[in-house]
N, C-alpha and C. Protein backbone atom coordinates (compact mmCIF):
# COMPACT_ATOMS: atom_id res chain seq x y z
N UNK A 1 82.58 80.12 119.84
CA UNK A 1 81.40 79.67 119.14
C UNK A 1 80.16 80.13 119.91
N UNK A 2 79.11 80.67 118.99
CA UNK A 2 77.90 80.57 119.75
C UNK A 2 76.61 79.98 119.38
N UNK A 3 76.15 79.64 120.97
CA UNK A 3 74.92 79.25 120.66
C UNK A 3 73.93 80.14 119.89
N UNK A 4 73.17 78.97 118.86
CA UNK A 4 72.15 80.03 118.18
C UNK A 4 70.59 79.17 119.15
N UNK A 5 69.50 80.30 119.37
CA UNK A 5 68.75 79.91 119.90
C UNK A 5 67.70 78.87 119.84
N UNK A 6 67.28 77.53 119.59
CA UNK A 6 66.64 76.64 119.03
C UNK A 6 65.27 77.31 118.64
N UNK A 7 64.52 77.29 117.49
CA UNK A 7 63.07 77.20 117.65
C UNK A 7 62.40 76.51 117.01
N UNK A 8 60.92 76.44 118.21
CA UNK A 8 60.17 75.58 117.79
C UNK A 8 59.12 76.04 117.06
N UNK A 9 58.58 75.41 116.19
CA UNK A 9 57.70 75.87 114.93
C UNK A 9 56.60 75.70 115.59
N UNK A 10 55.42 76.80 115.15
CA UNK A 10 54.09 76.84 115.83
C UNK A 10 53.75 75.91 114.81
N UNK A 11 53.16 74.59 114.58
CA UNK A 11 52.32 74.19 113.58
C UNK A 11 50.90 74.44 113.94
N UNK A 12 50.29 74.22 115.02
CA UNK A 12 49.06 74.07 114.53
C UNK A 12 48.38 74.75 116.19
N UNK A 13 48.85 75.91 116.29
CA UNK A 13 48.39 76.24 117.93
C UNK A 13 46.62 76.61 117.12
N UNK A 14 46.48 76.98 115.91
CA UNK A 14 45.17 77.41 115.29
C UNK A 14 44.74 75.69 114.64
N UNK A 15 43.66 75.52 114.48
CA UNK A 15 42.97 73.81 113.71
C UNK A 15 42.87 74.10 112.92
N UNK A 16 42.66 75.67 112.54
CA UNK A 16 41.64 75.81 111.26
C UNK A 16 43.67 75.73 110.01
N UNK A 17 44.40 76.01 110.57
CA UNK A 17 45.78 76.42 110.06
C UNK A 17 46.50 74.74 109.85
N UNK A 18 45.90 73.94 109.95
CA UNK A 18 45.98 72.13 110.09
C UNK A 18 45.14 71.32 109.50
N UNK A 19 45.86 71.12 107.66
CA UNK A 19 44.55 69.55 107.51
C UNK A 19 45.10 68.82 108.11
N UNK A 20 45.92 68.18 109.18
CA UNK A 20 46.13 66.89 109.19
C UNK A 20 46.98 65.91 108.48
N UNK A 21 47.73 66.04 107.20
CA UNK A 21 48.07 65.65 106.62
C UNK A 21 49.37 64.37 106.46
N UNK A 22 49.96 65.06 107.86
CA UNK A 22 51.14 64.27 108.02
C UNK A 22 52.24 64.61 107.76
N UNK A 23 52.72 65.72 106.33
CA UNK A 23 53.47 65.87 106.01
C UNK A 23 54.80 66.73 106.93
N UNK A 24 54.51 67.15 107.93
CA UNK A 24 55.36 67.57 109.15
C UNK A 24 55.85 66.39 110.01
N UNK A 25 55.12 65.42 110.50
CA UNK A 25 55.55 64.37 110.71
C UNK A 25 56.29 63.74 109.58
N UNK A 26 56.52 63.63 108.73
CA UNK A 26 56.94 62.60 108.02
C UNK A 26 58.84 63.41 107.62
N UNK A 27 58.88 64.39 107.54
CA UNK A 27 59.49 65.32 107.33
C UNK A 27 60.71 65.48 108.56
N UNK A 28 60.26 65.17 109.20
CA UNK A 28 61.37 65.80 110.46
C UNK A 28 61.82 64.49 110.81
N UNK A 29 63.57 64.97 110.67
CA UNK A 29 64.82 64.13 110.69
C UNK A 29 64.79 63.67 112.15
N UNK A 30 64.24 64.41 112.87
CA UNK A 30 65.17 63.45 114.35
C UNK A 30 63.43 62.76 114.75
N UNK A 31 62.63 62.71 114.38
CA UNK A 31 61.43 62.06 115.16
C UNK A 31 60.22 62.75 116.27
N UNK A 32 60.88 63.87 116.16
CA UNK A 32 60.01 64.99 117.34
C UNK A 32 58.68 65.40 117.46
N UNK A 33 57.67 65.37 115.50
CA UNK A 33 56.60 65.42 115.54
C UNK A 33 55.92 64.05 116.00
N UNK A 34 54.92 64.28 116.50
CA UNK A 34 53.25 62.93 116.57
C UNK A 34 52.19 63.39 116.28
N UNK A 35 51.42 62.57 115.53
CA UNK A 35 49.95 63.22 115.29
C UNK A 35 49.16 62.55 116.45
N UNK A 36 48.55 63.10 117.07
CA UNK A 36 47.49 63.17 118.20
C UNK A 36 45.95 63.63 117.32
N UNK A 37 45.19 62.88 117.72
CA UNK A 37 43.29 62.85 117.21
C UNK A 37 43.23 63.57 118.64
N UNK A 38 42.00 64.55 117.86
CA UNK A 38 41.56 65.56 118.78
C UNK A 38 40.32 64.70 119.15
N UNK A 39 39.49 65.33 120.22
CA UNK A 39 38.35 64.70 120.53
C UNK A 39 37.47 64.04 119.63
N UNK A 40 37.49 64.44 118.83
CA UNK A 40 36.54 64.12 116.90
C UNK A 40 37.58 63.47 116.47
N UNK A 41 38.64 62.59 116.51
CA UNK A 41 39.35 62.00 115.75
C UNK A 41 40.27 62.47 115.00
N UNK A 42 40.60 64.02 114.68
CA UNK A 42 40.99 64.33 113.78
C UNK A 42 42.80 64.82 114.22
N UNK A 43 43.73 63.93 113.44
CA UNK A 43 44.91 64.05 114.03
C UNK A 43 45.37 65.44 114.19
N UNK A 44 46.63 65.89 114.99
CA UNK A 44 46.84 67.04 114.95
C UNK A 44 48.40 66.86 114.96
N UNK A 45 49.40 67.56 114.44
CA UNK A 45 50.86 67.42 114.93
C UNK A 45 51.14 68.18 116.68
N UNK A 46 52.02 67.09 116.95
CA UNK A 46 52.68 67.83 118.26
C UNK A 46 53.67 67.63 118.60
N UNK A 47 54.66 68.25 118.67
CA UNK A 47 56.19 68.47 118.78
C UNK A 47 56.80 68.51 120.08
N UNK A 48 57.43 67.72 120.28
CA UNK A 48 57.94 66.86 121.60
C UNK A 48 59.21 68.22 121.41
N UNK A 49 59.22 69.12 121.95
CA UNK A 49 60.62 69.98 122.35
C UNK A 49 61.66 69.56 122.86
N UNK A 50 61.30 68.30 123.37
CA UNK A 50 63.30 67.74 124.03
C UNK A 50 63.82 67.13 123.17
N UNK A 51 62.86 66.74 121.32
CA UNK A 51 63.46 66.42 120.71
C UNK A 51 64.04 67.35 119.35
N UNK A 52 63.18 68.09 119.32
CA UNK A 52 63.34 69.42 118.53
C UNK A 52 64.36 70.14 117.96
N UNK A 53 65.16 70.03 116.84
CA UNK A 53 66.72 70.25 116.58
C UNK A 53 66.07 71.71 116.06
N UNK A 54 64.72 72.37 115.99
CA UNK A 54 64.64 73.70 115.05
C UNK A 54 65.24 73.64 114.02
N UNK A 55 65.50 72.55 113.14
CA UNK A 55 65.60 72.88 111.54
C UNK A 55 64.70 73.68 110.55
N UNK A 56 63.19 73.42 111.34
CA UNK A 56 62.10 73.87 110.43
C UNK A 56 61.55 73.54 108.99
N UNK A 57 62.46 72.24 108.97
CA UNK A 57 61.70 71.47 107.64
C UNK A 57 60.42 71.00 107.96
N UNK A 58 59.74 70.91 109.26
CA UNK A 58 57.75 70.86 109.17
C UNK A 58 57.54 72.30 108.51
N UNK A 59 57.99 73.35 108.75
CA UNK A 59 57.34 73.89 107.94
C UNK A 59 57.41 74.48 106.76
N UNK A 60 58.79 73.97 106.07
CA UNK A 60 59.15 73.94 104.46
C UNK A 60 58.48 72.80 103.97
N UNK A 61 57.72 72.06 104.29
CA UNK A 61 56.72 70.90 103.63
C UNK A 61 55.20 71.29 104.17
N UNK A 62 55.17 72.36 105.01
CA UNK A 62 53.52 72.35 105.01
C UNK A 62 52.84 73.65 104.79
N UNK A 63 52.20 72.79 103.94
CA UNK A 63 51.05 73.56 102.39
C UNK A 63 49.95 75.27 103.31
N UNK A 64 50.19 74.93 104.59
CA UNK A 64 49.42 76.01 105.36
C UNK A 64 50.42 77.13 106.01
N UNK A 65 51.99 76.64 105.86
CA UNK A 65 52.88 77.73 106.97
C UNK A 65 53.91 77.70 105.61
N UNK A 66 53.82 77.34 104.41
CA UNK A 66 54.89 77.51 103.19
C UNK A 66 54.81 78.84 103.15
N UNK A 67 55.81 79.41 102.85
CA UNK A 67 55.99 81.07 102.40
C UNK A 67 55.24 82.23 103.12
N UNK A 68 55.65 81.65 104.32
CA UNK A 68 54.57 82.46 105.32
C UNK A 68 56.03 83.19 106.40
């Protein structure tokens, strides 16, 4: 058997590529996203990698990385 390599989804290394919405958090089965407020309040997702299974359903639900 082999290992396949885990990855982690860029969501939002760009702000302008992030409303905020949640829908990446809400989405991911094991708990790995958090939204974090940037200095202005404005949440951001951030993905804890030790929890990270790389399924990539944050970004089959988000409206900025869909069909990309």
């Amino acid at each position: 058997m082999t290992m396949r390599e885990k990855k982690i989804p860029d969501l939002c290394s760009v702000k302008a590529s992030c409303c905020g919405c949640a829908a990446c958090y809400s989405a991911c089965p094991v708990g790995a996203i958090t939204m974090i407020a940037d200095e202005k309040g404005f949440p951001y997702p951030a993905i804890d990698e030790t929890i990270c299974i790389g399924c990539l359903h944050c970004l089959d639900v988000c409206a900025f990385k869909k069909d990309k």
